[in-house]
Protein backbone atom coordinates (compact mmCIF):
# COMPACT_ATOMS: atom_id res chain seq x y z
CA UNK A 1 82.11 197.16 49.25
CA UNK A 2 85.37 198.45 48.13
CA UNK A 3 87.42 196.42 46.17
CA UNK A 4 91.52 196.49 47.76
CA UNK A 5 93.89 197.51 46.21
CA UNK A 6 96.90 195.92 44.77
CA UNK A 7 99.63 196.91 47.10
CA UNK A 8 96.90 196.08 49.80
CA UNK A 9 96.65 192.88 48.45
CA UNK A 10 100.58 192.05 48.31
CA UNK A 11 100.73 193.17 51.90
CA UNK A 12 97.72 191.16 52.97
CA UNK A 13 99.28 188.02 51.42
CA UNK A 14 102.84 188.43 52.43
CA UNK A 15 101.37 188.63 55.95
CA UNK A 16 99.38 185.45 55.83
CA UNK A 17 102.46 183.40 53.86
CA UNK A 18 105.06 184.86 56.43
CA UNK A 19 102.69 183.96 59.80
CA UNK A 20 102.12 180.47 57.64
CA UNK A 21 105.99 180.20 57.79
CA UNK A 22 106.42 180.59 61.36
CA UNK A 23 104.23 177.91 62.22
CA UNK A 24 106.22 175.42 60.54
CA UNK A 25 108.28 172.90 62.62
CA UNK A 26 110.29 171.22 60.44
CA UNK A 27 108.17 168.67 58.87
CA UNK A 28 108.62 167.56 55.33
CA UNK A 29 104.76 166.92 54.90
CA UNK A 30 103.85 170.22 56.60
CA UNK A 31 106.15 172.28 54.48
CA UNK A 32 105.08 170.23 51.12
CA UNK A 33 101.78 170.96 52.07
CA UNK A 34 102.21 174.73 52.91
CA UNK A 35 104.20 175.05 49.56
CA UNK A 36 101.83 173.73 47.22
CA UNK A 37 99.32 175.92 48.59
CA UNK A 38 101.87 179.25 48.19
CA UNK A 39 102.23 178.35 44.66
CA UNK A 40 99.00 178.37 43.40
CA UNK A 41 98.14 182.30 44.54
CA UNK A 42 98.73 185.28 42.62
CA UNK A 43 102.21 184.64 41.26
CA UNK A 44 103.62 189.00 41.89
CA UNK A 45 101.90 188.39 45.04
CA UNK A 46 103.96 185.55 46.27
CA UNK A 47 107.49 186.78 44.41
CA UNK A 48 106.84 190.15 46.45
CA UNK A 49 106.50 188.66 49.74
CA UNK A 50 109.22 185.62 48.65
CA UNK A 51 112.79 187.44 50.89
CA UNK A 52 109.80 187.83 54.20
CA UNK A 53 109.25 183.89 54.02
CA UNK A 54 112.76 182.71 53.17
CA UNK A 55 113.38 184.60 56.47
CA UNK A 56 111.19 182.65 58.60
CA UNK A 57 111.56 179.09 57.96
CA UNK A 58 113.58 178.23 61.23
CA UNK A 59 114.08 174.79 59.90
CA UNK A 60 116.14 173.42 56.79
CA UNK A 61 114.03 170.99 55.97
CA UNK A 62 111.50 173.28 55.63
CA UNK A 63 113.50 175.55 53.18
CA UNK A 64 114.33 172.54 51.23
CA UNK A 65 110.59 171.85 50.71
CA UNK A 66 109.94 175.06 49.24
CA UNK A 67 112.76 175.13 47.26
CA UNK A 68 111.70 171.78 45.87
CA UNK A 69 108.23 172.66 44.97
CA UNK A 70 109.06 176.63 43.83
CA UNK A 71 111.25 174.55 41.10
CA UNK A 72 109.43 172.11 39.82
CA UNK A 73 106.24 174.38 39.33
CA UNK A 74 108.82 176.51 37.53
CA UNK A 75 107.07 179.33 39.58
CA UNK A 76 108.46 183.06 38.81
CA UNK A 77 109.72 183.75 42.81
CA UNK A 78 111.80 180.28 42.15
CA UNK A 79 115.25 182.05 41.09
CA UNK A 80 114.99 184.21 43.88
CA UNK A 81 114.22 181.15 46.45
CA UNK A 82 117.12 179.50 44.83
CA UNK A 83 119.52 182.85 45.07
CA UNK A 84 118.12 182.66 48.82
CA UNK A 85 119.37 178.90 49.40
CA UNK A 86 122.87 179.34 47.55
CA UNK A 87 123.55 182.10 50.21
CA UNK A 88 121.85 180.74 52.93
CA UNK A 89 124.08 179.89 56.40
CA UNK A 90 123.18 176.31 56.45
CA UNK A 91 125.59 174.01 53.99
CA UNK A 92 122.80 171.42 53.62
CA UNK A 93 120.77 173.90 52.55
CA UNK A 94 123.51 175.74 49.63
CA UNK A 95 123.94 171.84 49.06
CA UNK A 96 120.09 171.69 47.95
CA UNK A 97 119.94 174.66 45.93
CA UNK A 98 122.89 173.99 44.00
CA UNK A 99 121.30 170.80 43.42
CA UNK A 100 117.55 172.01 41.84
CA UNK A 101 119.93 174.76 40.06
CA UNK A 102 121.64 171.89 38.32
CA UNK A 103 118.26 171.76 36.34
CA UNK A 104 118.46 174.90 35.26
CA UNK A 105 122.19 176.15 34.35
CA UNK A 106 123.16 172.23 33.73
CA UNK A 107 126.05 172.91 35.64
CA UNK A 108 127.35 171.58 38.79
CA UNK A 109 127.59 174.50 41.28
CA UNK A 110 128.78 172.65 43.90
CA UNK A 111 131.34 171.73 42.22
CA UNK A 112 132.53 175.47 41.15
CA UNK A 113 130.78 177.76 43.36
CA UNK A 114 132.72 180.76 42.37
CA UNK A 115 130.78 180.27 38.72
CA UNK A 116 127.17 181.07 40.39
CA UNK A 117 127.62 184.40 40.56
CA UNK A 118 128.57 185.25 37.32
CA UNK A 119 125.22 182.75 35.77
CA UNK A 120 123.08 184.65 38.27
CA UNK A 121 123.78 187.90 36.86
CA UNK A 122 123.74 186.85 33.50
CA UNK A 123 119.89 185.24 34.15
CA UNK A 124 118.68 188.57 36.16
CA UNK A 125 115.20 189.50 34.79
CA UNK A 126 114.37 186.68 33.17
CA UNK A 127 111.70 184.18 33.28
CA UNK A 128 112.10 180.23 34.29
CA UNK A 129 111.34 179.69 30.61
CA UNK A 130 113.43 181.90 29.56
CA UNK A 131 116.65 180.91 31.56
CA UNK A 132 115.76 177.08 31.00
CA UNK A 133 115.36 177.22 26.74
CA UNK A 134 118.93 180.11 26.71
CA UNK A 135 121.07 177.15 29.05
CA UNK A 136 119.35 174.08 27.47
CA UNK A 137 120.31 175.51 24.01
CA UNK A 138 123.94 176.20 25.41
CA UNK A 139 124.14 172.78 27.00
CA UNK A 140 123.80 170.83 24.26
CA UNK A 141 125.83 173.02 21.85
CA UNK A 142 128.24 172.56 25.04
CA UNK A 143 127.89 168.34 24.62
CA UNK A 144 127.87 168.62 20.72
CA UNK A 145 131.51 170.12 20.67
CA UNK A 146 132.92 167.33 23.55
CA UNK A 147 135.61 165.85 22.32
CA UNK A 148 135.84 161.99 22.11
CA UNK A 149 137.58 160.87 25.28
CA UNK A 150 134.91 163.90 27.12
CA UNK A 151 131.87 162.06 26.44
CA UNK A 152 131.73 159.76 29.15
CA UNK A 153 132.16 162.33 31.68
CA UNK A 154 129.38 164.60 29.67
CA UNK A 155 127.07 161.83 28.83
CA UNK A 156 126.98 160.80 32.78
CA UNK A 157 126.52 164.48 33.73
CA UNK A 158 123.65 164.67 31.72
CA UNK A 159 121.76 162.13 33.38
CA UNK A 160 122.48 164.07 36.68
CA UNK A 161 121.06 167.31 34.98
CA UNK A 162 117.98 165.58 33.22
CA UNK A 163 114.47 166.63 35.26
CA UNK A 164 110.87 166.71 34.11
CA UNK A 165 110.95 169.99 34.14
CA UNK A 166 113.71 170.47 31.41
CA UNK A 167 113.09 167.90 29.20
CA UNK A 168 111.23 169.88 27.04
CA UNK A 169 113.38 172.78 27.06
CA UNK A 170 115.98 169.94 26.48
CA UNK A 171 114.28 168.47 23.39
CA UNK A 172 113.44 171.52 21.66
CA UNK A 173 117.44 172.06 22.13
CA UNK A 174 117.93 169.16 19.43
CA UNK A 175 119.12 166.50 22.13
CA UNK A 176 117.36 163.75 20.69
CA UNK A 177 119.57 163.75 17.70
CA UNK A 178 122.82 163.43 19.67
CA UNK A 179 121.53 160.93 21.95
CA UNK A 180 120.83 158.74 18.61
CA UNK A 181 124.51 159.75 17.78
CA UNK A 182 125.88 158.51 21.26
CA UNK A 183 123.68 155.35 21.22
CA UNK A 184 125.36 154.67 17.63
CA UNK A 185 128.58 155.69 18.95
CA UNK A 186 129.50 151.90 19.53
CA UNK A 187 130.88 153.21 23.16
CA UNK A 188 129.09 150.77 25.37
CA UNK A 189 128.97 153.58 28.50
CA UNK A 190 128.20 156.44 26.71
CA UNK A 191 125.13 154.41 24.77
CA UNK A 192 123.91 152.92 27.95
CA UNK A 193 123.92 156.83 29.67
CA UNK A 194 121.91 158.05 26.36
CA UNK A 195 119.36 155.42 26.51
CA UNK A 196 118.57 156.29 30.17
CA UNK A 197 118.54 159.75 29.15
CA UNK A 198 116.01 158.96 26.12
CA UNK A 199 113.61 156.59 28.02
CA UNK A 200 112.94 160.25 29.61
CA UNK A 201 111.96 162.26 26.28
CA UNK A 202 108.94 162.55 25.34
CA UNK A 203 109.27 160.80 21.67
CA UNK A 204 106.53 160.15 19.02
CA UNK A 205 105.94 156.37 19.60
CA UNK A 206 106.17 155.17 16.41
CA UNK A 207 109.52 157.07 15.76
CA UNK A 208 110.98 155.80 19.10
CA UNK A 209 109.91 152.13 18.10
CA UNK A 210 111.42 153.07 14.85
CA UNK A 211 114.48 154.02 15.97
CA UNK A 212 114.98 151.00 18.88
CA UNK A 213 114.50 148.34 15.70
CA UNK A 214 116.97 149.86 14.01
CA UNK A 215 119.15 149.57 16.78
CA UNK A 216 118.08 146.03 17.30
CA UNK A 217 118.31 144.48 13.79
CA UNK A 218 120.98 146.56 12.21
CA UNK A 219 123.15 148.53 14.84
CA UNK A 220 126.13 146.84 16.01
CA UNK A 221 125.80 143.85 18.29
CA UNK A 222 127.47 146.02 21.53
CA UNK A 223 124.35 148.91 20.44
CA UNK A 224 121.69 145.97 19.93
CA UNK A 225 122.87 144.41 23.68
CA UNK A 226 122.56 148.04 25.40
CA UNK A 227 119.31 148.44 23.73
CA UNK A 228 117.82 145.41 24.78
CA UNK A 229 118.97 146.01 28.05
CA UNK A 230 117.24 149.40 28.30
CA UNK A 231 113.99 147.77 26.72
CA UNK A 232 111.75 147.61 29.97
CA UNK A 233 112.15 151.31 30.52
CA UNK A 234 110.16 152.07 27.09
CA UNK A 235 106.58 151.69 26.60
CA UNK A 236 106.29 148.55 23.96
CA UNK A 237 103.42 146.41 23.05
CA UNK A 238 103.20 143.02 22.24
CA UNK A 239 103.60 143.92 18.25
CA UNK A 240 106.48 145.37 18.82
CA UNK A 241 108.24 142.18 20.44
CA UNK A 242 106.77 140.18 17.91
CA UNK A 243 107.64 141.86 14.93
CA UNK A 244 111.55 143.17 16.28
CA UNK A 245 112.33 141.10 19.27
CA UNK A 246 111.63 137.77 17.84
CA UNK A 247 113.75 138.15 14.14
CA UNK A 248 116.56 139.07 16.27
CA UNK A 249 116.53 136.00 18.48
CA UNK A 250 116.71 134.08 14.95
CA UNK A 251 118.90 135.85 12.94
CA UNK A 252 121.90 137.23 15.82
CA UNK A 253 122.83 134.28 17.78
CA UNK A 254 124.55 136.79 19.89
CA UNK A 255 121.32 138.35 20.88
CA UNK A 256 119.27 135.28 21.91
CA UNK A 257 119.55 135.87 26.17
CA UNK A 258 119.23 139.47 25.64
CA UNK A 259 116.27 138.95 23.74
CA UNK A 260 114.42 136.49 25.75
CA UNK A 261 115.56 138.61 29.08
CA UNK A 262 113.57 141.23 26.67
CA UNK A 263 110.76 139.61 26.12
CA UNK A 264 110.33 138.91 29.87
CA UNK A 265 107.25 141.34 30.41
CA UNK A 266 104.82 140.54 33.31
CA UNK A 267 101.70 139.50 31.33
CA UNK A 268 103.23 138.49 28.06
CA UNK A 269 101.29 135.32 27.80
CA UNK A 270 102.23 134.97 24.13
CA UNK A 271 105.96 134.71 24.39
CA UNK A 272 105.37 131.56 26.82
CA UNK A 273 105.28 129.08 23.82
CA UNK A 274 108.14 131.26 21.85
CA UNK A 275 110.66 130.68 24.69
CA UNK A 276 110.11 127.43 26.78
CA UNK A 277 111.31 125.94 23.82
CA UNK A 278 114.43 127.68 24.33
CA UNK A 279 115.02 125.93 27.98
CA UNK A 280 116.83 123.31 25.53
CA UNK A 281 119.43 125.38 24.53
CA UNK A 282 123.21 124.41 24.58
CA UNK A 283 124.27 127.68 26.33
CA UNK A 284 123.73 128.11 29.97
CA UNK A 285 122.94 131.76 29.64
CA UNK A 286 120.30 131.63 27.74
CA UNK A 287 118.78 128.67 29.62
CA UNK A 288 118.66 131.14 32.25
CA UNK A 289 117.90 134.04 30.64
CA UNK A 290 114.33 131.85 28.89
CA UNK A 291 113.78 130.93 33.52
CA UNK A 292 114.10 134.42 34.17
CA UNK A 293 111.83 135.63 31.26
CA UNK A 294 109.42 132.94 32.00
CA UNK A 295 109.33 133.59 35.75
CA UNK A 296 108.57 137.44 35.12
CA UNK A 297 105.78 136.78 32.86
CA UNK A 298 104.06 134.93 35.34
CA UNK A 299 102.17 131.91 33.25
CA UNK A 300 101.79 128.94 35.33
CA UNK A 301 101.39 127.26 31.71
CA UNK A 302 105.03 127.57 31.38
CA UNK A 303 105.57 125.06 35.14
CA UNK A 304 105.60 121.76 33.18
CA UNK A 305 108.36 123.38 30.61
CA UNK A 306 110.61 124.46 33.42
CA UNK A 307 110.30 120.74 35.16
CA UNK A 308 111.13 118.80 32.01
CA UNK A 309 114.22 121.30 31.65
CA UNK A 310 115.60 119.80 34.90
CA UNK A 311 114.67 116.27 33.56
CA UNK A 312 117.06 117.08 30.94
CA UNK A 313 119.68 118.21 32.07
CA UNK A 314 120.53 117.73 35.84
CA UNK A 315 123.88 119.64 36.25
CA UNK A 316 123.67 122.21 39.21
CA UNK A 317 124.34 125.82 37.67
CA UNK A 318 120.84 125.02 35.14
CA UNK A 319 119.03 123.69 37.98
CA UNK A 320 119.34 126.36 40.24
CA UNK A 321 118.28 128.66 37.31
CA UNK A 322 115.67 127.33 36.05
CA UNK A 323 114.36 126.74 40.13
CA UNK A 324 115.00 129.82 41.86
CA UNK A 325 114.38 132.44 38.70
CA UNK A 326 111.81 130.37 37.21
CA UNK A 327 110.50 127.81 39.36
CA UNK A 328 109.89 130.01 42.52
CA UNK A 329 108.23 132.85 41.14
CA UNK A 330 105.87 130.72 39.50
CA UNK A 331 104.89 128.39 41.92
CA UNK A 332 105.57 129.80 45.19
CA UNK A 333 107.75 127.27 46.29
CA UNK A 334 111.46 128.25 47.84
CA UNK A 335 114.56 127.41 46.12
CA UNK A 336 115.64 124.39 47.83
CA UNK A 337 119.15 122.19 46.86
CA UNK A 338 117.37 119.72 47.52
CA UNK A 339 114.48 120.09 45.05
CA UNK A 340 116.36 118.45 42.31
CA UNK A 341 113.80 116.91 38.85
CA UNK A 342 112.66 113.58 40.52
CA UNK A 343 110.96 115.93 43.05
CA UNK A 344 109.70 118.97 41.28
CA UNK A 345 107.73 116.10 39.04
CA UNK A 346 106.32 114.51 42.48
CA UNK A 347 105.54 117.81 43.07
CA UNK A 348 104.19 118.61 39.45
CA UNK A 349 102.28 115.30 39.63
CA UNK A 350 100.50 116.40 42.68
CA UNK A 351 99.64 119.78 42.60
CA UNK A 352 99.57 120.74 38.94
CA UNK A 353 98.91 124.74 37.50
CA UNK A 354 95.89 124.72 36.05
CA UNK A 355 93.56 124.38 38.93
CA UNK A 356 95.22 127.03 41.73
CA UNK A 357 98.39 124.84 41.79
CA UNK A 358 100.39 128.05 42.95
CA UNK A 359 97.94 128.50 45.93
CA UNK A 360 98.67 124.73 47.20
CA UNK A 361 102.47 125.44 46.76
CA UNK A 362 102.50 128.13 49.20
CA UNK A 363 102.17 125.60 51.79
CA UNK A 364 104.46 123.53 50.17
CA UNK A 365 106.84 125.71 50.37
CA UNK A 366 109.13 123.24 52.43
CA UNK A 367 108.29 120.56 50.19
CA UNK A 368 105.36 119.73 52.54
CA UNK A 369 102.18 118.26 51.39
CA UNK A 370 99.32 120.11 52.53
CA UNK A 371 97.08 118.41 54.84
CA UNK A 372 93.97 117.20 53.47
CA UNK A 373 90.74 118.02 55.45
CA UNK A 374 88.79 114.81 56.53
CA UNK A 375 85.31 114.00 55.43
CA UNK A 376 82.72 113.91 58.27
CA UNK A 377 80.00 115.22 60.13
CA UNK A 378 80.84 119.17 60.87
CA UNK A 379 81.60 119.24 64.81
CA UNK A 380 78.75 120.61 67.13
CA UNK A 381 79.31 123.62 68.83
CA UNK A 382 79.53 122.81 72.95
CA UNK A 383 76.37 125.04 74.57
CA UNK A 384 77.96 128.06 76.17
CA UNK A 385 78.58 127.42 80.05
CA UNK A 386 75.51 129.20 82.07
CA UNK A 387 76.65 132.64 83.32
CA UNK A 388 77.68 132.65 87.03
CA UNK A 389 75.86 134.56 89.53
CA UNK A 390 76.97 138.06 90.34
CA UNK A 391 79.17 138.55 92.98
CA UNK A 392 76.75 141.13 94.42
CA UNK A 393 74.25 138.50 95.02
CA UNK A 394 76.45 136.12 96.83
CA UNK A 395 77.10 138.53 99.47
CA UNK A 396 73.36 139.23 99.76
CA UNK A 397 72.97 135.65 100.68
CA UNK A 398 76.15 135.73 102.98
CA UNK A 399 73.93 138.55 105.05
CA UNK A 400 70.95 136.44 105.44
CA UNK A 401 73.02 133.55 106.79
CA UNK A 402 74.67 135.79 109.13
CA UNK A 403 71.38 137.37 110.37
CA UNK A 404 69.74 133.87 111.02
CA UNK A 405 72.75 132.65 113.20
CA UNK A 406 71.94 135.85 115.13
CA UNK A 407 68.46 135.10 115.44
CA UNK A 408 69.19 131.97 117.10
């Protein structure tokens, strides 16, 4: 059989992607769908037949899909899809493209539209690749040279620019240096920007653990706070707490609820005995912070800790911490004024953690005993009621009656 050839091939495809197109009716999970498929054939075969499809996708939502998946795949036919959008009719639609362009010229095109054409022409015959490593190697020459007072505005932008599909680009670009400049910058906004920007990269792990301890233990206190902050966004083991987190909980009093709100990691067991112990504490903010950390680990151990806390100190702004951010998550039992320590050790007394404690408190969740289920014989099921007779056979009999009256 005779193999087609190419140009048969284009036409063949562009025919079954442009039909494909009609048929869709403006839902998101139709035109996902459709798009994912279009991306994965022969990549001249789709660019070729790219200004036929545009043309029939009645809906915007539908263009909005394809736009969506074209760019992340980084597929060659995206810059044309995205010239497409910028001049389409429909403002939602220029609104979208601009958008997913954002990723790739880091610039704000909705902001300066007369600037598009000029970066179009200037990308014209290039690859994704190609136009993501030349503007992600301009962009950060671009942030490099911002003056002092600019680096809010340019540190912000950046986390509007940042996408999985640039990062790379991004990285090889030399960001990572300047966002450990900005995060040493002692500018609390412009470190907090970087360190949402960073949790992003794609970093060595023991260079990015590294680098947050340095932060941590030696970086000014206003760097260590944003850090700690920023903590839960980074992947960190137990080691990592022990051997960083708790030094600095010791040595910086300034650190301590940051540190504890740190250490709050559902599943960290260990830092249970490391900071009920710290429930004692003369400030109020880190009495709450130790609640809150202890409430998202999730250890019932740490129940009795959180009770004798209230014992100890009665005054309303530490009760309803330790209660509602510790209390409640760990026992299932809603923050109630009236819950003050004389109840919560009833309530300890009775119910206790080790032994599914936290499945009893559901149901004292009003500050309700459950009821207790009485000892006895299990009840006998009553026999089931004999069926009634049909209804059919009760006018049989209402025949015979009738036909022996008759008789008579």
């Amino acid at each position: 059989m005779p193999t087609k050839s190419p140009a048969r091939r284009t036409a063949g495809t562009a025919a079954a992607l442009v039909a494909e197109a009609r048929r869709l009716d403006g839902r998101p999970e139709r035109a996902a769908a459709a798009a994912v498929r279009w991306v994965k054939l022969p990549d001249r075969e789709v660019a070729a037949a790219a200004g036929a499809v545009w043309a029939q996708l009645a809906h915007p939502a539908d263009r909005r899909q394809v736009l969506k998946t074209f760019f992340h795949a980084r597929h060659p036919a995206a810059l044309e899809l995205l010239d497409l959008g910028m001049r389409d009719s429909d403002p939602r639609v220029r609104s979208w493209a601009a958008e997913f362009l954002g990723g790739l010229a880091f610039r704000d095109f909705r902001q300066d539209a007369e600037l598009y054409p000029r970066w179009r022409d200037a990308q014209r015959g290039l690859s994704v690749e190609a136009v993501l490593r030349a503007n992600a190697r301009d962009f950060v020459a671009r942030l490099r040279r911002a003056l002092p007072h600019e680096l809010r505005d340019e540190s912000r932008m950046l986390i509007e620019y940042i996408r999985a599909v640039n990062v790379p680009f991004l990285a090889e670009a030399g960001l990572l240096d300047l966002l450990a400049e900005w995060i040493s910058s002692e500018r609390p906004e412009v470190a907090e920007n970087a360190l949402r920007v960073l949790s992003h990269f794609p970093v060595d792990r023991a260079r990015l653990h590294s680098m947050l301890a340095d932060w941590i233990r030696e970086g000014a206190e206003s760097t260590a706070l944003a850090v700690l902050r920023h903590l839960p966004g980074f992947p960190l083991d137990g080691e990592f707490c022990r051997r960083t987190l708790l030094p600095a909980m010791e040595g910086r009093p300034g650190l301590r609820a940051a540190v504890l709100r740190a250490l709050g990691r559902p599943g960290a067991a260990w830092a249970v005995d490391v900071i009920s112990p710290r429930l004692a504490d003369p400030s109020d903010d880190v009495v709450l912070a130790a609640a809150e950390a202890l409430g998202q680990i999730g250890d019932r151990r740490a129940v009795p800790a959180l009770v004798a806390a209230l014992h100890a100190d009665t005054s309303g702004g530490r009760r309803y911490g330790i209660a509602y951010f510790g209390l409640e998550p760990l026992t299932g039992v809603e923050y109630n004024p009236a819950h003050d320590a004389e109840w919560w050790g009833g309530w300890l007394a009775e119910f206790g953690v080790a032994h599914g404690g936290a499945k009893k408190a559901a149901k004292a969740k009003r500050g309700k005993a459950p009821a207790k289920k009485k000892a006895g014989r299990k009840k006998v099921r009553a026999k089931k009621a004999a069926p009634k007779p049909p209804a059919r056979k009760k006018a049989a009999r209402g025949k015979q009656r009738r036909r022996r009256k008759t008789r008579k």
